[in-house]
PDB file of N, CA and C in Angstrom:
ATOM      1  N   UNK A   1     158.033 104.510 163.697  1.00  0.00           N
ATOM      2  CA  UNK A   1     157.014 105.355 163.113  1.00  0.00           C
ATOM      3  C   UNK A   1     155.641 104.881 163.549  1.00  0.00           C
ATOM      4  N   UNK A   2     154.683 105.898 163.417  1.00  0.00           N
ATOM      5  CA  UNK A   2     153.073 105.642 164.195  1.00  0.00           C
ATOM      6  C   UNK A   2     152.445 105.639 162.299  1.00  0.00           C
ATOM      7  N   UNK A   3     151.472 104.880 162.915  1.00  0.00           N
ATOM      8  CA  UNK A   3     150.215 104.541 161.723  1.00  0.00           C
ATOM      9  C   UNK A   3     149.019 105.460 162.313  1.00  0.00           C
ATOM     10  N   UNK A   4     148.417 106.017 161.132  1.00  0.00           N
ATOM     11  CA  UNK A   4     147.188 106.388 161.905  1.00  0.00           C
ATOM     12  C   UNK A   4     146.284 106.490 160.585  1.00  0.00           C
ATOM     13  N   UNK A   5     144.862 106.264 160.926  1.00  0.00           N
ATOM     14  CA  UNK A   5     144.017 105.785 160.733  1.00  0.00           C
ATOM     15  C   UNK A   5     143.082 106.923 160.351  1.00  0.00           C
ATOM     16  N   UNK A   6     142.436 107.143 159.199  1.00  0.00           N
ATOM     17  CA  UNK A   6     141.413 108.240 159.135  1.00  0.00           C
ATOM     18  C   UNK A   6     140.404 107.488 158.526  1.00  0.00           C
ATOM     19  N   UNK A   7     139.081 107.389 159.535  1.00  0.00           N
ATOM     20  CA  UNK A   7     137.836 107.113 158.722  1.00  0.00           C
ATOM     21  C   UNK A   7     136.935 107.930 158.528  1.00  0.00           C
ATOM     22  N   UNK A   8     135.961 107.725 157.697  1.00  0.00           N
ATOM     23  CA  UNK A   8     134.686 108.449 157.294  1.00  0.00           C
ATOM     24  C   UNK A   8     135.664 109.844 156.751  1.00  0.00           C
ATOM     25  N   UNK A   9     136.202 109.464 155.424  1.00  0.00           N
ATOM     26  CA  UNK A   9     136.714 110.648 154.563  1.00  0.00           C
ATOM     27  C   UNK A   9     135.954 110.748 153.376  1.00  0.00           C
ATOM     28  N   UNK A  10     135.184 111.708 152.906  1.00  0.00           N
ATOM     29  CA  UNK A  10     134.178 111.786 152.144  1.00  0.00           C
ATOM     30  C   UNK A  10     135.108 111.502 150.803  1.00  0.00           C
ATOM     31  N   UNK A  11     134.475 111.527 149.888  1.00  0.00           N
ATOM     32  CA  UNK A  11     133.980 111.043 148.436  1.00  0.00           C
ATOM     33  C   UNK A  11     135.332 112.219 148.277  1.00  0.00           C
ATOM     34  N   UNK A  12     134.698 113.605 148.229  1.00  0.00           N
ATOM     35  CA  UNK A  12     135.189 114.605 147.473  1.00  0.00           C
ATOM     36  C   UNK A  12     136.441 115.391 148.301  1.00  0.00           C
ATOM     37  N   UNK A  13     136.739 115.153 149.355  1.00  0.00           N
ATOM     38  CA  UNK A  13     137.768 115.187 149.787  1.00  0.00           C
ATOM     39  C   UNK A  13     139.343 114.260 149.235  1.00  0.00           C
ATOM     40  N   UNK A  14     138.303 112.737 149.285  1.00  0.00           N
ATOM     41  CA  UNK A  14     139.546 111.481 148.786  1.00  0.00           C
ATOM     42  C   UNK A  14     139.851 112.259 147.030  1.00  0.00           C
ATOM     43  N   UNK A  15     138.983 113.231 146.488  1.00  0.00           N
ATOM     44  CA  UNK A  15     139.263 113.141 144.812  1.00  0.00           C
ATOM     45  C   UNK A  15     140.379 114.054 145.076  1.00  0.00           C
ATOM     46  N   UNK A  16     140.419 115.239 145.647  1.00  0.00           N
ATOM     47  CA  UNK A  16     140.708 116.077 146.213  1.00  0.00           C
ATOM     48  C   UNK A  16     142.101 116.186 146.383  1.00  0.00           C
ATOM     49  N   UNK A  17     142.046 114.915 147.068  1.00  0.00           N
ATOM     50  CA  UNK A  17     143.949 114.375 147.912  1.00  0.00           C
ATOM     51  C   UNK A  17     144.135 113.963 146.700  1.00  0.00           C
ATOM     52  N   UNK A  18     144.047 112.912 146.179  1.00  0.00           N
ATOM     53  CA  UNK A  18     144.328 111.721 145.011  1.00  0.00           C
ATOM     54  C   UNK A  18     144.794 113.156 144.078  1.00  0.00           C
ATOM     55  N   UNK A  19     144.204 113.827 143.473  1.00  0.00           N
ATOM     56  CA  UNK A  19     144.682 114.890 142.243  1.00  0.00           C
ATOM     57  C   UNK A  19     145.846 115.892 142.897  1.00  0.00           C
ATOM     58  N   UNK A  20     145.648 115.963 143.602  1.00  0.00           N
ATOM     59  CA  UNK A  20     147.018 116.887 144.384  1.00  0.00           C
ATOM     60  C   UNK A  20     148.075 116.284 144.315  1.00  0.00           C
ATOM     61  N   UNK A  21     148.132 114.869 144.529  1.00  0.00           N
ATOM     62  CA  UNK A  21     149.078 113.879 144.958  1.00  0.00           C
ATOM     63  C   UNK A  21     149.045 113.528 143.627  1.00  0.00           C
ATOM     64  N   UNK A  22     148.723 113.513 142.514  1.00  0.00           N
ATOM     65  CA  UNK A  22     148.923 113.566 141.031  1.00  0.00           C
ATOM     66  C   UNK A  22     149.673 114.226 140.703  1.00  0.00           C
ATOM     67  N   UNK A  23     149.080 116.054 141.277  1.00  0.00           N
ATOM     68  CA  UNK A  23     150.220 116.673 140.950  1.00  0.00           C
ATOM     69  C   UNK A  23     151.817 116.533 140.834  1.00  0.00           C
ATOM     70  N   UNK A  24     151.722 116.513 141.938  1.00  0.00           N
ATOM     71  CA  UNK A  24     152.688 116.394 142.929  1.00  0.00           C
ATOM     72  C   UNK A  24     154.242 115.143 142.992  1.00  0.00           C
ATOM     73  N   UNK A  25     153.438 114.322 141.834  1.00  0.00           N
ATOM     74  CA  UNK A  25     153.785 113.091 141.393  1.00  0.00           C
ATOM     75  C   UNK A  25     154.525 111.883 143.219  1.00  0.00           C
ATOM     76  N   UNK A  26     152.822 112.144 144.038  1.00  0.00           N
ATOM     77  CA  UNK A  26     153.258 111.629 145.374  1.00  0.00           C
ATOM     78  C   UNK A  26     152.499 109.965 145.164  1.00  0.00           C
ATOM     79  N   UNK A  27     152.058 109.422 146.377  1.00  0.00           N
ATOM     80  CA  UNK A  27     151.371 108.911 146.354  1.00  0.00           C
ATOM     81  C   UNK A  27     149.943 109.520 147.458  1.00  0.00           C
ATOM     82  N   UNK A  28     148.886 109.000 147.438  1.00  0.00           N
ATOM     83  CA  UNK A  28     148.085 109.699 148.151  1.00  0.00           C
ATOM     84  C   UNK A  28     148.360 109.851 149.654  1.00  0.00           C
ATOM     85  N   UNK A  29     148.790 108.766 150.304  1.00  0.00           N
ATOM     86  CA  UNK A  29     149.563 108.779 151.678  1.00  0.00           C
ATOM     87  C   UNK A  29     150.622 109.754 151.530  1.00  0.00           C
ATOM     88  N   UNK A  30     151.597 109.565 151.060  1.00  0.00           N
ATOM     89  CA  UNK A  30     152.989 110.823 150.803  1.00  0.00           C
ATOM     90  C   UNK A  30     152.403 111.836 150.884  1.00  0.00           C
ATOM     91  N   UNK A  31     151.035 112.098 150.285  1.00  0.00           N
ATOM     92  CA  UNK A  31     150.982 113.604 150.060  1.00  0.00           C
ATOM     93  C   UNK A  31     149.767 114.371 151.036  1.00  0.00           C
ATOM     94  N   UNK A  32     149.015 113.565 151.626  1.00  0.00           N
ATOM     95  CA  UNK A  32     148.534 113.265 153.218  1.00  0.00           C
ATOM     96  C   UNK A  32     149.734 113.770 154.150  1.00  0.00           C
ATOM     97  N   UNK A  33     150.935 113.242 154.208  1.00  0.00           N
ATOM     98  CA  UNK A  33     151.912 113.090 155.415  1.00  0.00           C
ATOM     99  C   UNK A  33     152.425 114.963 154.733  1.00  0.00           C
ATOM    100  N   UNK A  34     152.573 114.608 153.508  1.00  0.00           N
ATOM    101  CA  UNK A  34     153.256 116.410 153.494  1.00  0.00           C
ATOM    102  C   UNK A  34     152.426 117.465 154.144  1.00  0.00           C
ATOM    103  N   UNK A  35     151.272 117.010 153.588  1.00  0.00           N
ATOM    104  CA  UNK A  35     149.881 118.556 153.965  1.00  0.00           C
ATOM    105  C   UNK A  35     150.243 118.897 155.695  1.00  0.00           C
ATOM    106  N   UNK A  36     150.499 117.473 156.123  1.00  0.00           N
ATOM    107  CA  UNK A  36     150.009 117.345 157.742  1.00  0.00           C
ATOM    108  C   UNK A  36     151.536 118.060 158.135  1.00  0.00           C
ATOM    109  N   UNK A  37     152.682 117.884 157.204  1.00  0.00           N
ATOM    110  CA  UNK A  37     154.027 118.221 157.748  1.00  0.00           C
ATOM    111  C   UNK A  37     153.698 120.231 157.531  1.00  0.00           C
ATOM    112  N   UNK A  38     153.249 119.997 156.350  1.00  0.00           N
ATOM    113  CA  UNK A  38     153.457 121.839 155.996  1.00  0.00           C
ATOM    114  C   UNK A  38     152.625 122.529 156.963  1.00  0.00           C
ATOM    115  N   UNK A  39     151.419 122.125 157.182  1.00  0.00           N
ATOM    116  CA  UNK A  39     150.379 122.814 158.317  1.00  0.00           C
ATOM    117  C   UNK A  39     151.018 122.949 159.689  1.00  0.00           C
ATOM    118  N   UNK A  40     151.736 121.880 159.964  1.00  0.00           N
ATOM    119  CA  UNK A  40     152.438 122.067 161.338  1.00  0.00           C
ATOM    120  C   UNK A  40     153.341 122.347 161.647  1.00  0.00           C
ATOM    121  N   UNK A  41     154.268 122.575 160.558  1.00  0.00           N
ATOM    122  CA  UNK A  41     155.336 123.497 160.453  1.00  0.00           C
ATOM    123  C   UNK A  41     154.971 124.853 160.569  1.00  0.00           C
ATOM    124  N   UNK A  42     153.634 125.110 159.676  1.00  0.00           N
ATOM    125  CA  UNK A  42     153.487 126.948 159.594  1.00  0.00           C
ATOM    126  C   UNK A  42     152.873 127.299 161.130  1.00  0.00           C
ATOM    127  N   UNK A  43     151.527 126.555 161.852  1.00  0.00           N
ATOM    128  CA  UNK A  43     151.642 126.543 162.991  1.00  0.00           C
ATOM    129  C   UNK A  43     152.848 126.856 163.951  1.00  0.00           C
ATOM    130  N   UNK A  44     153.640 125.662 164.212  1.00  0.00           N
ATOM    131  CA  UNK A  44     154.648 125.802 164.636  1.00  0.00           C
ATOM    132  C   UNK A  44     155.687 127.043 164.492  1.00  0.00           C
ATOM    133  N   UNK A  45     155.473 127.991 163.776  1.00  0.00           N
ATOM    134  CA  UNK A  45     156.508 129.023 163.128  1.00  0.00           C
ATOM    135  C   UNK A  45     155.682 130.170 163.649  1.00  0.00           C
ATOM    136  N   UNK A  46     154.406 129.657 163.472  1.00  0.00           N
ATOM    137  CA  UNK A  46     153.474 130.783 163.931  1.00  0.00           C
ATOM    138  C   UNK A  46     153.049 131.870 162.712  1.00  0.00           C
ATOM    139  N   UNK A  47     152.917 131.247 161.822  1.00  0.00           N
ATOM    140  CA  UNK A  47     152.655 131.024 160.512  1.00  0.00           C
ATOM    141  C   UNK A  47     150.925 130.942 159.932  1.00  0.00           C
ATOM    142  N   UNK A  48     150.062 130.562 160.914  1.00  0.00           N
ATOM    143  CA  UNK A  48     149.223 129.771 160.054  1.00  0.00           C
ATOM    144  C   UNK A  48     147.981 131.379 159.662  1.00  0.00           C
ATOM    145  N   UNK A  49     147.379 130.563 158.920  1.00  0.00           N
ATOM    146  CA  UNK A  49     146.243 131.389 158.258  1.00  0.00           C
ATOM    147  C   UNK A  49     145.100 131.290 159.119  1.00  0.00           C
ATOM    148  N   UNK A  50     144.387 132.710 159.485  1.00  0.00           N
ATOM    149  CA  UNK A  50     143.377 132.838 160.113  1.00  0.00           C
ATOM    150  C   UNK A  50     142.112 133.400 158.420  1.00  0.00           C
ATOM    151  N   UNK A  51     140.946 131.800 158.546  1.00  0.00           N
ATOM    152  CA  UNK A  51     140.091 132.179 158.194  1.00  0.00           C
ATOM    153  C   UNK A  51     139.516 133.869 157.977  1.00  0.00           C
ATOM    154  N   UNK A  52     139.806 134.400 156.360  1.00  0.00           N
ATOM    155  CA  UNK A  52     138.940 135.347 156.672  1.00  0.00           C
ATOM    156  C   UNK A  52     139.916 136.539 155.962  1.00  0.00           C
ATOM    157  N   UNK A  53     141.102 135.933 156.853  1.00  0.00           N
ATOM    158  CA  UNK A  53     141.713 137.627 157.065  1.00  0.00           C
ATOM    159  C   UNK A  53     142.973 137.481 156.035  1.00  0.00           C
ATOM    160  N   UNK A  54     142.368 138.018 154.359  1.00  0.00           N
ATOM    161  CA  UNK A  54     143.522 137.801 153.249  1.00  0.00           C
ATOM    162  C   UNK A  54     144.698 138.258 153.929  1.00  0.00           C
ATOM    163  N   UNK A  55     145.028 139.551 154.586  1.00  0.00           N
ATOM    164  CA  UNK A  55     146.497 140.095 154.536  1.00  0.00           C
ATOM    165  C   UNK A  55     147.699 139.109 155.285  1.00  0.00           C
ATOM    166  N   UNK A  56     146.814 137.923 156.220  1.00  0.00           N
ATOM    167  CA  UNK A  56     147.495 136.727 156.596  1.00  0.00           C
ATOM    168  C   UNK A  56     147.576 135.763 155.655  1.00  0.00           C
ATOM    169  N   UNK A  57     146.756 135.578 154.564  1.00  0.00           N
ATOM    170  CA  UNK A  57     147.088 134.816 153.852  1.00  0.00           C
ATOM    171  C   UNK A  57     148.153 134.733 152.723  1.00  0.00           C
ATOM    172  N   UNK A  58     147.825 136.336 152.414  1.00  0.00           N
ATOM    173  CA  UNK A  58     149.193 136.541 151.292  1.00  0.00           C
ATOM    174  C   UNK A  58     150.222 136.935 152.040  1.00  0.00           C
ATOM    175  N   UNK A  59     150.259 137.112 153.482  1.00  0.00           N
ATOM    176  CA  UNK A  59     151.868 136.893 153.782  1.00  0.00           C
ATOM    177  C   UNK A  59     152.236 135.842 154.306  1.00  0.00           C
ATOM    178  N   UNK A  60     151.225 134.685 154.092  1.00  0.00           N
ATOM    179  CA  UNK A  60     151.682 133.789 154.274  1.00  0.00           C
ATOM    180  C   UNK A  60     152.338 132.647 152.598  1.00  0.00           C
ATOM    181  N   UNK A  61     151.358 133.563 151.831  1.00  0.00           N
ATOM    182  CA  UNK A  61     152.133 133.072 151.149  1.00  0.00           C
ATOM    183  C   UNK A  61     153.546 133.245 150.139  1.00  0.00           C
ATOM    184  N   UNK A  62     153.977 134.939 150.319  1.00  0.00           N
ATOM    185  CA  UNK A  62     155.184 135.307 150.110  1.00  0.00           C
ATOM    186  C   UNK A  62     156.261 135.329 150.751  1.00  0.00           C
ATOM    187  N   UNK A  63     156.138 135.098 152.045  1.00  0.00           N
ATOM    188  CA  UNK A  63     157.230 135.792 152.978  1.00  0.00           C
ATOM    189  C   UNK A  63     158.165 134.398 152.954  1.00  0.00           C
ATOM    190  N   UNK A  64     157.559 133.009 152.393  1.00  0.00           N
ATOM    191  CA  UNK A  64     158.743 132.121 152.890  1.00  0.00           C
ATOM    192  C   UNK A  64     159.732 132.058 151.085  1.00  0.00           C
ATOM    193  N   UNK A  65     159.190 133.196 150.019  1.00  0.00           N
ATOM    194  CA  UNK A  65     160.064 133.181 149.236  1.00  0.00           C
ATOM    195  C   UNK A  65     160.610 134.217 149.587  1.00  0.00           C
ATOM    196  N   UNK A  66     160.514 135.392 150.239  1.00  0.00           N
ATOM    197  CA  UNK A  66     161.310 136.347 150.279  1.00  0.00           C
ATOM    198  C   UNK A  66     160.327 137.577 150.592  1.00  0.00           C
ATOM    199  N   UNK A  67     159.509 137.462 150.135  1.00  0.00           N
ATOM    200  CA  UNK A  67     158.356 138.491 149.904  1.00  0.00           C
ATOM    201  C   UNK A  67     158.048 139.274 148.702  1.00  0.00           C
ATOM    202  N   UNK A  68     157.990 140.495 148.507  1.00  0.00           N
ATOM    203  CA  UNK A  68     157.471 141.036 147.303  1.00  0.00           C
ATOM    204  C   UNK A  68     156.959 142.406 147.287  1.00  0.00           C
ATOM    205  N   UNK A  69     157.926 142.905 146.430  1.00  0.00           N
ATOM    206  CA  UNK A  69     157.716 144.454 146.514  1.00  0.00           C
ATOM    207  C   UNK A  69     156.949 144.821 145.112  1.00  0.00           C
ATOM    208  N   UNK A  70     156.253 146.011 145.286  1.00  0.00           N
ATOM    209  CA  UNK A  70     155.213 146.205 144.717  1.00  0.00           C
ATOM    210  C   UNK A  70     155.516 147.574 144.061  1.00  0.00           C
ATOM    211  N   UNK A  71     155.689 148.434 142.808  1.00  0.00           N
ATOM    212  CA  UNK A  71     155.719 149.633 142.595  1.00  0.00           C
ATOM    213  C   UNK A  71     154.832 150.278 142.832  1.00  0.00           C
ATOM    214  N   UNK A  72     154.376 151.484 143.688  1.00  0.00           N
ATOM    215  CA  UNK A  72     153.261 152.055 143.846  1.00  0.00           C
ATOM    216  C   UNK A  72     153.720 153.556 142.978  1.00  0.00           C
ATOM    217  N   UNK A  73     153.047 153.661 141.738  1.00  0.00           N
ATOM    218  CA  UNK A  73     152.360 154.730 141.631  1.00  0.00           C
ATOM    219  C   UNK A  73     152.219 155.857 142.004  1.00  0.00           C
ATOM    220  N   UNK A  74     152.574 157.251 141.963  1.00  0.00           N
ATOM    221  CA  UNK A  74     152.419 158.341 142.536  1.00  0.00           C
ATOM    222  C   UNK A  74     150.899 159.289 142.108  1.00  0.00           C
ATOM    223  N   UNK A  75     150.338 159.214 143.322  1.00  0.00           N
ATOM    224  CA  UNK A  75     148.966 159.367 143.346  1.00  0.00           C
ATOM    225  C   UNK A  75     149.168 161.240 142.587  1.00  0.00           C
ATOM    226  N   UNK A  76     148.054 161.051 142.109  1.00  0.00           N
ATOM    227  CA  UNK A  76     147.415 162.089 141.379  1.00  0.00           C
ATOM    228  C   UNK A  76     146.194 162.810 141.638  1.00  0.00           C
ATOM    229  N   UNK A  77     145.733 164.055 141.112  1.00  0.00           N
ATOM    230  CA  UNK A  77     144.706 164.807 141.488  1.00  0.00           C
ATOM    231  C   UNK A  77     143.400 163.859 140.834  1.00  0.00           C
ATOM    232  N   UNK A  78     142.707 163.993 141.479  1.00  0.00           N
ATOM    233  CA  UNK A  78     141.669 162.577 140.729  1.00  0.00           C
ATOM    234  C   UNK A  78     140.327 164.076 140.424  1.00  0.00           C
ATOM    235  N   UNK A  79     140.537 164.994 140.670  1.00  0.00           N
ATOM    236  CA  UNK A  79     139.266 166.051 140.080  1.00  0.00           C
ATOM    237  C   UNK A  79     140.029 167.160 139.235  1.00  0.00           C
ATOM    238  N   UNK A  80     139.875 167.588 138.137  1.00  0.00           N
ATOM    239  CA  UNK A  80     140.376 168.423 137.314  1.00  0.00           C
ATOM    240  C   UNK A  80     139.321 169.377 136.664  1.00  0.00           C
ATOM    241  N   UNK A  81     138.374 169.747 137.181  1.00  0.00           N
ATOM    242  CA  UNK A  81     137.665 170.662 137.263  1.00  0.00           C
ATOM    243  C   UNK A  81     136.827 171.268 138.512  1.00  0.00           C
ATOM    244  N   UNK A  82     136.664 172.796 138.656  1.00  0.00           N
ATOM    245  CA  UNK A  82     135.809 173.247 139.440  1.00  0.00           C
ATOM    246  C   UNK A  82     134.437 172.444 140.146  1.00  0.00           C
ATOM    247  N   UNK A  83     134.041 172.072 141.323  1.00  0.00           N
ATOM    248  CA  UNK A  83     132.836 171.321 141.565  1.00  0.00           C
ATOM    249  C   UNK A  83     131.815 172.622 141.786  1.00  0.00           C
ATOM    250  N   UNK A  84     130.775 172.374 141.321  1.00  0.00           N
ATOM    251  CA  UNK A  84     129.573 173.335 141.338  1.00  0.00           C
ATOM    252  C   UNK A  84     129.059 173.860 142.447  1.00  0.00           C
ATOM    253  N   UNK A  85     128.886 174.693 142.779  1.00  0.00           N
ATOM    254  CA  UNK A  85     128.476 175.683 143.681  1.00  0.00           C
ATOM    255  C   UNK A  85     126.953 175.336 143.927  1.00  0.00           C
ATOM    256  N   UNK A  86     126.159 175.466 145.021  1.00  0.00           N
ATOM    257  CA  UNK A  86     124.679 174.825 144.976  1.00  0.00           C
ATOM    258  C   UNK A  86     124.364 176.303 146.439  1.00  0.00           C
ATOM    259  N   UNK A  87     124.409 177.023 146.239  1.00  0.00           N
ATOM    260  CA  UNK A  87     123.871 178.365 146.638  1.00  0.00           C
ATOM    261  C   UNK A  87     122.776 178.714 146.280  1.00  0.00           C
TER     262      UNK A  87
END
């Protein structure tokens, strides 16, 4: 296995990792090595999230449970009266 080394990691980044890795019940390294495993896995899959653009993000984040169907509604007349005449 390789060691590697990250310096100059700000303040609010390290709180950042540390509470995730709380969550997570990791240690802060463990949960460093996961982030770096999940990012390069979704990369790798061809997966990853482009800044910006939600409809990549929420299929990125349903599609590895299955995805998610949605009932849509059958659209309706949205005007129920005559619109005024301007003659």
């Amino acid at each position: 296995m390789t060691t590697i080394t990250i310096r100059n990691v700000d303040d609010e980044l390290k709180e950042r990792l540390k509470a995730r890795a709380s969550e997570h019940g990791r240690s802060m390294e463990a949960e460093a090595r996961e982030i770096l495993r999940e990012v390069l896995e979704r990369a790798k899959a061809g997966t990853t999230i482009v800044p910006g653009n939600m409809g990549d993000a929420i299929r990125a984040i349903v599609e590895p449970v299955g995805g998610l169907e949605l009932d849509i509604p059958p659209r309706s007349r949205v005007r129920t009266r005559k619109l005024p005449s301007f003659r």
